[in-house]
C-alpha atoms as a PDB file:
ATOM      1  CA  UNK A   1       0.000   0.000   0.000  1.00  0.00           C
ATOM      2  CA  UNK A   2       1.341   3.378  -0.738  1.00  0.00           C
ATOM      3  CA  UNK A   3       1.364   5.368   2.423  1.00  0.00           C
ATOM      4  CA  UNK A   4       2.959   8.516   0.498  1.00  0.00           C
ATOM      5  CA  UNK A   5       0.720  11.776   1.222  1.00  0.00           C
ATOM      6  CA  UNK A   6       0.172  15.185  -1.128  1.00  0.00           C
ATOM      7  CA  UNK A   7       2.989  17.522  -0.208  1.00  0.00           C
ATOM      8  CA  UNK A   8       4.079  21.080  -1.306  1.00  0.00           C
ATOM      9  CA  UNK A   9       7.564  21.159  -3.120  1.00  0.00           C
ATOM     10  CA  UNK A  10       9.425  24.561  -3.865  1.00  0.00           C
ATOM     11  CA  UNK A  11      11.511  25.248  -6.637  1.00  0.00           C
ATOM     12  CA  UNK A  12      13.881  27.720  -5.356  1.00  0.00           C
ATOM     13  CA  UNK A  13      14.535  29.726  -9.132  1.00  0.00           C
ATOM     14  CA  UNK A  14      16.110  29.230 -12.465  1.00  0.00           C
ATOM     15  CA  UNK A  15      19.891  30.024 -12.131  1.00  0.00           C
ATOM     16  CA  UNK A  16      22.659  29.392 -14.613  1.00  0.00           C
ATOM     17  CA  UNK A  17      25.820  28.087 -14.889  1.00  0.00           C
ATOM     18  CA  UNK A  18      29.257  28.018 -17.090  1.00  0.00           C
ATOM     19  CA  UNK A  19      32.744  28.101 -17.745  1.00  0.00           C
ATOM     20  CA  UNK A  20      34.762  30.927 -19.089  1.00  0.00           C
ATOM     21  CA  UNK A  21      37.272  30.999 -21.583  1.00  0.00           C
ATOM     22  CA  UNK A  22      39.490  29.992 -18.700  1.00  0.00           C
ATOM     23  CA  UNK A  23      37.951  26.892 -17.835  1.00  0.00           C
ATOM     24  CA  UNK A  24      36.632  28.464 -14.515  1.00  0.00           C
ATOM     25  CA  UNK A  25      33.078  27.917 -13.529  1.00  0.00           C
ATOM     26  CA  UNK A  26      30.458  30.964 -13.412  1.00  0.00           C
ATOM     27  CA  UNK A  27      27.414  31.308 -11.778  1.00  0.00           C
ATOM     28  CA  UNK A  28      24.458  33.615 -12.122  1.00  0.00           C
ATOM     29  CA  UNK A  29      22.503  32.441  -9.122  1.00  0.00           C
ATOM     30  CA  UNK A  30      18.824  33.498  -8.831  1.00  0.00           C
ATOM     31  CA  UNK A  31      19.474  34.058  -4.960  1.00  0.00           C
ATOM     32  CA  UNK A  32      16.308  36.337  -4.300  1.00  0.00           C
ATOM     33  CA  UNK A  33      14.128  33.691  -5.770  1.00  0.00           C
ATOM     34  CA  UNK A  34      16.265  30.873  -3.363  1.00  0.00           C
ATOM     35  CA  UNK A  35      16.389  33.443  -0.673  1.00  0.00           C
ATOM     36  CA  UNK A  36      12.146  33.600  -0.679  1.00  0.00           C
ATOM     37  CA  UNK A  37      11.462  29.417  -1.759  1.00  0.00           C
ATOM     38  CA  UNK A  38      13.855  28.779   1.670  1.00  0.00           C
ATOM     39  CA  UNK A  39      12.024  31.061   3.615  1.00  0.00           C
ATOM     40  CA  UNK A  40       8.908  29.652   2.639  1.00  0.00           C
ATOM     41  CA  UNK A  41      10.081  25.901   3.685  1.00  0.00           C
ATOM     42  CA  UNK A  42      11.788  27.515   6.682  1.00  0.00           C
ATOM     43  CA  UNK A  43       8.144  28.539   7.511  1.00  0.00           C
ATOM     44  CA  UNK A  44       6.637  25.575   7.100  1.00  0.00           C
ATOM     45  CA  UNK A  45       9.450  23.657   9.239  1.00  0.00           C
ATOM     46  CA  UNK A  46       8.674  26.541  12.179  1.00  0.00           C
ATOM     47  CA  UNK A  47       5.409  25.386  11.938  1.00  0.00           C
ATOM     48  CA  UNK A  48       5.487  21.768  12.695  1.00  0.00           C
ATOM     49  CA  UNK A  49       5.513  20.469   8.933  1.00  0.00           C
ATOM     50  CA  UNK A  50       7.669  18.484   7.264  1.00  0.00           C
ATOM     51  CA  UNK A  51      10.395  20.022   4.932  1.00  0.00           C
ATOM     52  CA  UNK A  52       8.924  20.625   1.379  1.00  0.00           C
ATOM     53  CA  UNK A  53      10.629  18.547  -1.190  1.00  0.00           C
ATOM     54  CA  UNK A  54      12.797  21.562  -2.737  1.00  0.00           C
ATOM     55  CA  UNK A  55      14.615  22.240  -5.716  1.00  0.00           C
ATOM     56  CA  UNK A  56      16.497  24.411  -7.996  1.00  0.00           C
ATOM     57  CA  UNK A  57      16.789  24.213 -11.458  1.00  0.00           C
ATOM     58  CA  UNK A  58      19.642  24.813 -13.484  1.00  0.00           C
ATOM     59  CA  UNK A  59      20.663  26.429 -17.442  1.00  0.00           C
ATOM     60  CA  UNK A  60      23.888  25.659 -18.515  1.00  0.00           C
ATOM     61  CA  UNK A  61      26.241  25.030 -21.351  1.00  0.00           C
ATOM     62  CA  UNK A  62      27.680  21.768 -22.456  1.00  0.00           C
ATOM     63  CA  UNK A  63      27.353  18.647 -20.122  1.00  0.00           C
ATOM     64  CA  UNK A  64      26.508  19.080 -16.663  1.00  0.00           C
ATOM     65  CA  UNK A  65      27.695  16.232 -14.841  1.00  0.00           C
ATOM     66  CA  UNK A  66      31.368  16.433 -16.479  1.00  0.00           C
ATOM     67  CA  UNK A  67      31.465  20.478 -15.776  1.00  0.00           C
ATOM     68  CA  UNK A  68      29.753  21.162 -12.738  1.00  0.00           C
ATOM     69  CA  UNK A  69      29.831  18.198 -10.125  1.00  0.00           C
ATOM     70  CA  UNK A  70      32.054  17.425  -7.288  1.00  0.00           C
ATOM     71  CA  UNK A  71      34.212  14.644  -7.669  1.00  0.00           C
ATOM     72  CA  UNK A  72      34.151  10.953  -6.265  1.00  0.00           C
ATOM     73  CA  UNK A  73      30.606  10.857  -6.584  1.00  0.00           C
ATOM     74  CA  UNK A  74      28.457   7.371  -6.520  1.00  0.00           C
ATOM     75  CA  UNK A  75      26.631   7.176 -10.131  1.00  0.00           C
ATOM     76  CA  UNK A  76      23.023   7.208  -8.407  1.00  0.00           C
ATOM     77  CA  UNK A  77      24.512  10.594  -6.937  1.00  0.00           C
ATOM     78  CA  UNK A  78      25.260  11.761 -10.511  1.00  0.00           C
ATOM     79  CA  UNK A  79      22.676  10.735 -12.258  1.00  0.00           C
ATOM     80  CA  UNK A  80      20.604  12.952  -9.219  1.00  0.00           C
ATOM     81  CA  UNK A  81      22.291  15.578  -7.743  1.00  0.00           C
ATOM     82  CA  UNK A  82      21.793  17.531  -4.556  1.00  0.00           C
ATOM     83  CA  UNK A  83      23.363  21.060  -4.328  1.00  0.00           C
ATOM     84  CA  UNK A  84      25.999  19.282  -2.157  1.00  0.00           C
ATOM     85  CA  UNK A  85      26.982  17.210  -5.126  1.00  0.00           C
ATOM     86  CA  UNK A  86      27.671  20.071  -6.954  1.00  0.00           C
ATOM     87  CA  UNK A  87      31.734  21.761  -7.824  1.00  0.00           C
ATOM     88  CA  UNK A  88      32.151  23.591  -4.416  1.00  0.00           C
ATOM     89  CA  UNK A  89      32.542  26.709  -6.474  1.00  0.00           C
ATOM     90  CA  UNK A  90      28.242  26.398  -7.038  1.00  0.00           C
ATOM     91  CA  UNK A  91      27.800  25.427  -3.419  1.00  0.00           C
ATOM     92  CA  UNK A  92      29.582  28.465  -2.063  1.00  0.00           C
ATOM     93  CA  UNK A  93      27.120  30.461  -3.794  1.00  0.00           C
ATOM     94  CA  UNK A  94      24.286  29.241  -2.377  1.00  0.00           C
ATOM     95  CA  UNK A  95      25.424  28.040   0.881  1.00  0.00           C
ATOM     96  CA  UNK A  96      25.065  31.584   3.079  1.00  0.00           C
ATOM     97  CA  UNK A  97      21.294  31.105   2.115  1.00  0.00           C
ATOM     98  CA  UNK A  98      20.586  28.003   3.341  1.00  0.00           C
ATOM     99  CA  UNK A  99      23.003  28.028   6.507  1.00  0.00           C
ATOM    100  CA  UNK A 100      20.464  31.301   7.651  1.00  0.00           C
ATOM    101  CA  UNK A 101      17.388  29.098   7.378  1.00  0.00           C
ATOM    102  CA  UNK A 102      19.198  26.170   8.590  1.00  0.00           C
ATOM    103  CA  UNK A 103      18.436  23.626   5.450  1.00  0.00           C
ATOM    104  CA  UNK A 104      21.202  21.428   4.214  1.00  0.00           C
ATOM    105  CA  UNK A 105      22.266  21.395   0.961  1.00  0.00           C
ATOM    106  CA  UNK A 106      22.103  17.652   0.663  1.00  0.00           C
ATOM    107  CA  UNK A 107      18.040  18.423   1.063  1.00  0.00           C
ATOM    108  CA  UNK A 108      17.951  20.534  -2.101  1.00  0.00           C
ATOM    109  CA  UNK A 109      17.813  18.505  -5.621  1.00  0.00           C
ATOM    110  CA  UNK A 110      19.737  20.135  -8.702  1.00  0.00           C
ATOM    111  CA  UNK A 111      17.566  19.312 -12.020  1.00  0.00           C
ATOM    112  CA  UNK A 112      19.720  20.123 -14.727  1.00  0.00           C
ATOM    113  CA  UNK A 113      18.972  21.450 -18.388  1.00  0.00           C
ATOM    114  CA  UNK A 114      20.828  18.354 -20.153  1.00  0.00           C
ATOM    115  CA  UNK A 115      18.737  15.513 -17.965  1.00  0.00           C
ATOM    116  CA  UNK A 116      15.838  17.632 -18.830  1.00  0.00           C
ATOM    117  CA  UNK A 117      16.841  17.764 -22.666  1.00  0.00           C
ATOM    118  CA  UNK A 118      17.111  14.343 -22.961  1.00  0.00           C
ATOM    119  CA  UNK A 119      14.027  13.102 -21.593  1.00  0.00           C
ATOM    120  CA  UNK A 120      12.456  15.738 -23.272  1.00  0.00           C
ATOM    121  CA  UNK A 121      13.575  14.365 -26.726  1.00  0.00           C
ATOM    122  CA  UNK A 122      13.347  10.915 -25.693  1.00  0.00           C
ATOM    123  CA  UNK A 123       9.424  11.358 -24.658  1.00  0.00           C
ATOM    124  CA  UNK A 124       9.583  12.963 -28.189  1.00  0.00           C
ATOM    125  CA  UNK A 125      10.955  10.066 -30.095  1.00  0.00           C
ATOM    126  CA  UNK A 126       8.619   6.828 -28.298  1.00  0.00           C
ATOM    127  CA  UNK A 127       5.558   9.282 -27.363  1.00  0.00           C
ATOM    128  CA  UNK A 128       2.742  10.090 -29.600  1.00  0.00           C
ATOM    129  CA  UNK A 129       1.765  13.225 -28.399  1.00  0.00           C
ATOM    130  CA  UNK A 130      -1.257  15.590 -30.056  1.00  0.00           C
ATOM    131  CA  UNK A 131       0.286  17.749 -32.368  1.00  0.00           C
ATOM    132  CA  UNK A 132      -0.602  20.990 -30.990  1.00  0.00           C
ATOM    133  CA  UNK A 133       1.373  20.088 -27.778  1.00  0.00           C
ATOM    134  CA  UNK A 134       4.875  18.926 -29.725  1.00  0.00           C
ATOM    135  CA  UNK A 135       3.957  22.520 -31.559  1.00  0.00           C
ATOM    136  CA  UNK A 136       4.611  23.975 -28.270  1.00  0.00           C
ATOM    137  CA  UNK A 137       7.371  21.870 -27.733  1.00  0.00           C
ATOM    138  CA  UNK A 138       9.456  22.427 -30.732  1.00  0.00           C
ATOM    139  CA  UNK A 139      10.828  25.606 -31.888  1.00  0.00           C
ATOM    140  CA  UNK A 140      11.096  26.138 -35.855  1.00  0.00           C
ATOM    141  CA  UNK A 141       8.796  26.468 -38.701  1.00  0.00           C
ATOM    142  CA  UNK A 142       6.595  22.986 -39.472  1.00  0.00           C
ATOM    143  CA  UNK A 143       8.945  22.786 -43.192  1.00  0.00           C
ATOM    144  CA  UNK A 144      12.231  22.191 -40.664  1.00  0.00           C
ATOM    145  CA  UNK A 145      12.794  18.273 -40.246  1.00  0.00           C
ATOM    146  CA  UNK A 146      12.622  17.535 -36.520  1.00  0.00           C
ATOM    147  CA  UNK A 147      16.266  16.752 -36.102  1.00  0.00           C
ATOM    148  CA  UNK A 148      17.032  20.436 -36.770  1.00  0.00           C
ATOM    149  CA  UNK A 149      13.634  21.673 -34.469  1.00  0.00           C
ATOM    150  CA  UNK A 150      15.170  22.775 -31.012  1.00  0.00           C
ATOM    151  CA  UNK A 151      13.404  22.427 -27.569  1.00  0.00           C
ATOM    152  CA  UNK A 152      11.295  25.444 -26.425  1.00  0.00           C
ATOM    153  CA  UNK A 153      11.988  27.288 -23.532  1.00  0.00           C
ATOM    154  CA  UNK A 154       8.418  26.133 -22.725  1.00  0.00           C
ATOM    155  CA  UNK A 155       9.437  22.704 -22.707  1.00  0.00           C
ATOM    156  CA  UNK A 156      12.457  22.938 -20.985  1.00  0.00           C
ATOM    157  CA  UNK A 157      10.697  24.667 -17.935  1.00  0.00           C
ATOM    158  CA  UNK A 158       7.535  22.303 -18.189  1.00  0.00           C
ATOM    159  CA  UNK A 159      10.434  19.522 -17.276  1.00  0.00           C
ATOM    160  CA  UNK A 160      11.591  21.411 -14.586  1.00  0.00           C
ATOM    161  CA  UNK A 161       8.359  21.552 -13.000  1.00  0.00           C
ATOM    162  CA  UNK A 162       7.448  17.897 -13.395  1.00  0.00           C
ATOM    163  CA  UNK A 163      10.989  17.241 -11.648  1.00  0.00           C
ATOM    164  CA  UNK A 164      10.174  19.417  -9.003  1.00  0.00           C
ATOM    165  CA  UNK A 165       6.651  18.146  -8.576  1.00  0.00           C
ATOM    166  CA  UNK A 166       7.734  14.244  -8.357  1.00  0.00           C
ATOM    167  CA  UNK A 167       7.836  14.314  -4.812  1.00  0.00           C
ATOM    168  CA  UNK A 168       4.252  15.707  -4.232  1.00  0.00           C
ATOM    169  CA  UNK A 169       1.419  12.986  -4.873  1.00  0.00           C
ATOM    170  CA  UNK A 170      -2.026  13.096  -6.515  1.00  0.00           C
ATOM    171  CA  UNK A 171      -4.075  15.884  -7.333  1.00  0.00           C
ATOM    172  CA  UNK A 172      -3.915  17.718  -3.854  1.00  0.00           C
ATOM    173  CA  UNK A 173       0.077  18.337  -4.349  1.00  0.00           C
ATOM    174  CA  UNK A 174       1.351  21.695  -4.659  1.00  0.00           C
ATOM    175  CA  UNK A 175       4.104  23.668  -6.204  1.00  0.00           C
ATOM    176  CA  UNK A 176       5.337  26.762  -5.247  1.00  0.00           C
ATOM    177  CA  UNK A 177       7.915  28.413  -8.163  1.00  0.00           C
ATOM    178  CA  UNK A 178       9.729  31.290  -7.428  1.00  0.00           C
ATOM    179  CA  UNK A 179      11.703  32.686 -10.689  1.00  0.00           C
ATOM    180  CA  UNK A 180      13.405  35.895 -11.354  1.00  0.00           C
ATOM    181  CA  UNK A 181      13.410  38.252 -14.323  1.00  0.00           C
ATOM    182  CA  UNK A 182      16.386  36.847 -16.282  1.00  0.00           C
ATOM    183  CA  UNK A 183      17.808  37.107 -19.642  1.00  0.00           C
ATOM    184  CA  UNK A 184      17.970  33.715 -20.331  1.00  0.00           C
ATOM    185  CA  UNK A 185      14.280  32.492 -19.180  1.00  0.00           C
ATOM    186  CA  UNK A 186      11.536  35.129 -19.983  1.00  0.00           C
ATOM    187  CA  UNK A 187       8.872  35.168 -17.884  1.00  0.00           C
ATOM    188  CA  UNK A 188       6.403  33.736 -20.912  1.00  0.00           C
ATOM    189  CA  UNK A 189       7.981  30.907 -20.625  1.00  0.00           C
ATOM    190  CA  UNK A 190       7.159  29.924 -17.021  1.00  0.00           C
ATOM    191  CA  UNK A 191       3.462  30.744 -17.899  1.00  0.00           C
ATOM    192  CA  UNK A 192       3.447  28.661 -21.038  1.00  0.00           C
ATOM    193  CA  UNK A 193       5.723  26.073 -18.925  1.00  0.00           C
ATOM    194  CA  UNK A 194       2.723  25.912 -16.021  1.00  0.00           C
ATOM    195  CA  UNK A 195       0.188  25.261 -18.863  1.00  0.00           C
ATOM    196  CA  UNK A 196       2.421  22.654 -20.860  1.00  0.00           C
ATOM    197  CA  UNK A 197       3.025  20.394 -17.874  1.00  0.00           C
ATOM    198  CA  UNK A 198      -0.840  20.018 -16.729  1.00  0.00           C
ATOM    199  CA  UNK A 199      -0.626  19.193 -20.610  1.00  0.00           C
ATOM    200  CA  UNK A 200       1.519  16.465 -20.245  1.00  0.00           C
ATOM    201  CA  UNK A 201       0.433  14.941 -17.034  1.00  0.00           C
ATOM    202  CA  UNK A 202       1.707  17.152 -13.926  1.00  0.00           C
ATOM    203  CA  UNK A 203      -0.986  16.902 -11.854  1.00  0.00           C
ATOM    204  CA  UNK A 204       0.284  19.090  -9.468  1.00  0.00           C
ATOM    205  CA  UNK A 205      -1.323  22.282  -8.901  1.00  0.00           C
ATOM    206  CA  UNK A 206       0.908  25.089  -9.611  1.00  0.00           C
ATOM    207  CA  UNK A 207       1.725  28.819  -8.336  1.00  0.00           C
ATOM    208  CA  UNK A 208       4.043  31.268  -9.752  1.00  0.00           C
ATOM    209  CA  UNK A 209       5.770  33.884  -8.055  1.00  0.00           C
ATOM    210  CA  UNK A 210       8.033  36.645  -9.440  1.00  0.00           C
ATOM    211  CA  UNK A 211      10.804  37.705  -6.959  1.00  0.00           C
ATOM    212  CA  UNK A 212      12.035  41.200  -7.880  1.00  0.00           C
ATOM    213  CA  UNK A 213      15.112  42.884  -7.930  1.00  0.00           C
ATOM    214  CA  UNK A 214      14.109  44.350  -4.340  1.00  0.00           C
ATOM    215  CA  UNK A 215      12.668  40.847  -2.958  1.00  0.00           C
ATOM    216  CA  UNK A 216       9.091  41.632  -2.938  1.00  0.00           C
ATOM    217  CA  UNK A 217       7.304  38.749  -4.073  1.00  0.00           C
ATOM    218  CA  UNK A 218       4.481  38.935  -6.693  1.00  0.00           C
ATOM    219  CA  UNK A 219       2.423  36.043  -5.998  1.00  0.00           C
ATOM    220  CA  UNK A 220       0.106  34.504  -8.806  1.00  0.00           C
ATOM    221  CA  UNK A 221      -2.785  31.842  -7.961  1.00  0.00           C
ATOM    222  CA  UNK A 222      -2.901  28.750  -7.559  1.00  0.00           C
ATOM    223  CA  UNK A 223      -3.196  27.249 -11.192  1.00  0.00           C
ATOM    224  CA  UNK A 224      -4.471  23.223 -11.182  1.00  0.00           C
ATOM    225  CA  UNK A 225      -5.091  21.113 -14.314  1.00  0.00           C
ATOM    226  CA  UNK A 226      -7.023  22.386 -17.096  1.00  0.00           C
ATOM    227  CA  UNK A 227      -8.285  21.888 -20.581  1.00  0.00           C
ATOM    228  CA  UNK A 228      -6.253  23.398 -23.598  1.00  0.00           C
ATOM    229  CA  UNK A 229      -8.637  25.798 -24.610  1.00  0.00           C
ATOM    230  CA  UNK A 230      -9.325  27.359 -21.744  1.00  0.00           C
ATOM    231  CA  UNK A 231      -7.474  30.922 -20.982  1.00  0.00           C
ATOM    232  CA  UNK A 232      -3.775  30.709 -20.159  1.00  0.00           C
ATOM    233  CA  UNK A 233      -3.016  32.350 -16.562  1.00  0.00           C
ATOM    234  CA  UNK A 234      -1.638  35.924 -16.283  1.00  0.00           C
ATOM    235  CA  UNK A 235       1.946  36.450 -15.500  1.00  0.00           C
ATOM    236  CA  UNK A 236       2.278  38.075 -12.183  1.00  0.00           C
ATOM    237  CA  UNK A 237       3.208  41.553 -12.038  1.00  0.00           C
ATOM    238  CA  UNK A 238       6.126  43.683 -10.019  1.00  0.00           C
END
């Protein structure tokens, strides 16, 4: 019998990592967003619950687990990092963060743009999806042959949100996303990504909430599964 209850998971922004021309790793860390998704768990801890199942998500260049992950790791630990499997470089970003609300990084998953990608395209190849969905899914005009279409930003971030979701169960789970204005995710895309994954599945309902430059929070509602023709959601507003 599963004994596994709805919970609330977090996904603590959308940050981004690389290397330079010197082989040295960069990060541009969506800390306002993880600043407000630990403060919400912390809340929730204060309160008696249990820890939310909470996540980041991150964009990157080139392969993840060969750039950006500590070393002597198991393979179950690559193939799902925590934040403390990640190059100590990334975990000295966000560790000041979590050490003020007191959450390990070991509780923290990492969902990564390549593990993403390649479910993504595998779900592509076996799946046989309605073809106004793999529209949304595929960037490039219909005459392109698919091996040349590229993943949507849409897509990509409807993967992050089923990762994030995975540890919530049946209808009554929640996620809370907390994103930042940022040059490489527009904020369209989070929208169209909340839409896309009730889609595809997610059955998670799903709240957006903008974290400005300042911190304040712009919460949206509470979004749960819905047909495709009904009205996307608003983005939330500064």
């Amino acid at each position: 019998m599963d004994l596994k209850q709805p919970g609330l998971c977090i996904l603590a922004g959308n940050s981004r990592v690389s290397r330079d021309n010197y082989g040295n790793i960069v990060v541009q860390a969506q800390l306002r967003a993880f600043d407000a998704a630990l403060h919400l768990a912390k809340q929730a801890l204060d309160s008696g619950k249990p820890l939310p199942a909470l996540s980041v998500a991150f964009d990157h260049q080139g392969i993840f687990r060969l750039q950006f992950l500590a070393e002597n790791l198991t393979n179950s630990q690559k193939r799902h990092p925590r934040l403390s499997h990640l190059h100590p470089s990334i975990q000295h970003i966000f560790l000041p963060v979590a050490q003020k609300y007191r959450i390990p990084l070991s509780a923290i998953q990492a969902i990564h743009e390549d593990s993403a990608r390649q479910h993504l395209t595998h779900t592509l190849a076996t799946q046989q999806l309605p073809e106004r969905l793999v529209r949304r899914m595929r960037s490039g005009s219909a005459d392109v042959p698919e091996s040349s279409q590229k993943l949507t930003c849409a897509a990509i971030t409807t993967e992050y949100f089923a990762r994030a979701a995975d540890n919530g169960y049946g209808q009554d789970s929640r996620l809370e996303v907390f994103f930042e204005p940022c040059v490489w995710s527009e904020s369209l895309a989070y929208v169209r990504g909340l839409q896309l994954s009730h889609l595809l599945g997610v059955s998670a309902s799903i709240r957006l909430n903008l974290v400005d430059v300042s911190g304040l929070i712009s919460q949206g509602e509470w979004i749960s599964p819905r047909p495709l023709e009904q009205e996307m959601p608003s983005i939330p507003h500064a």
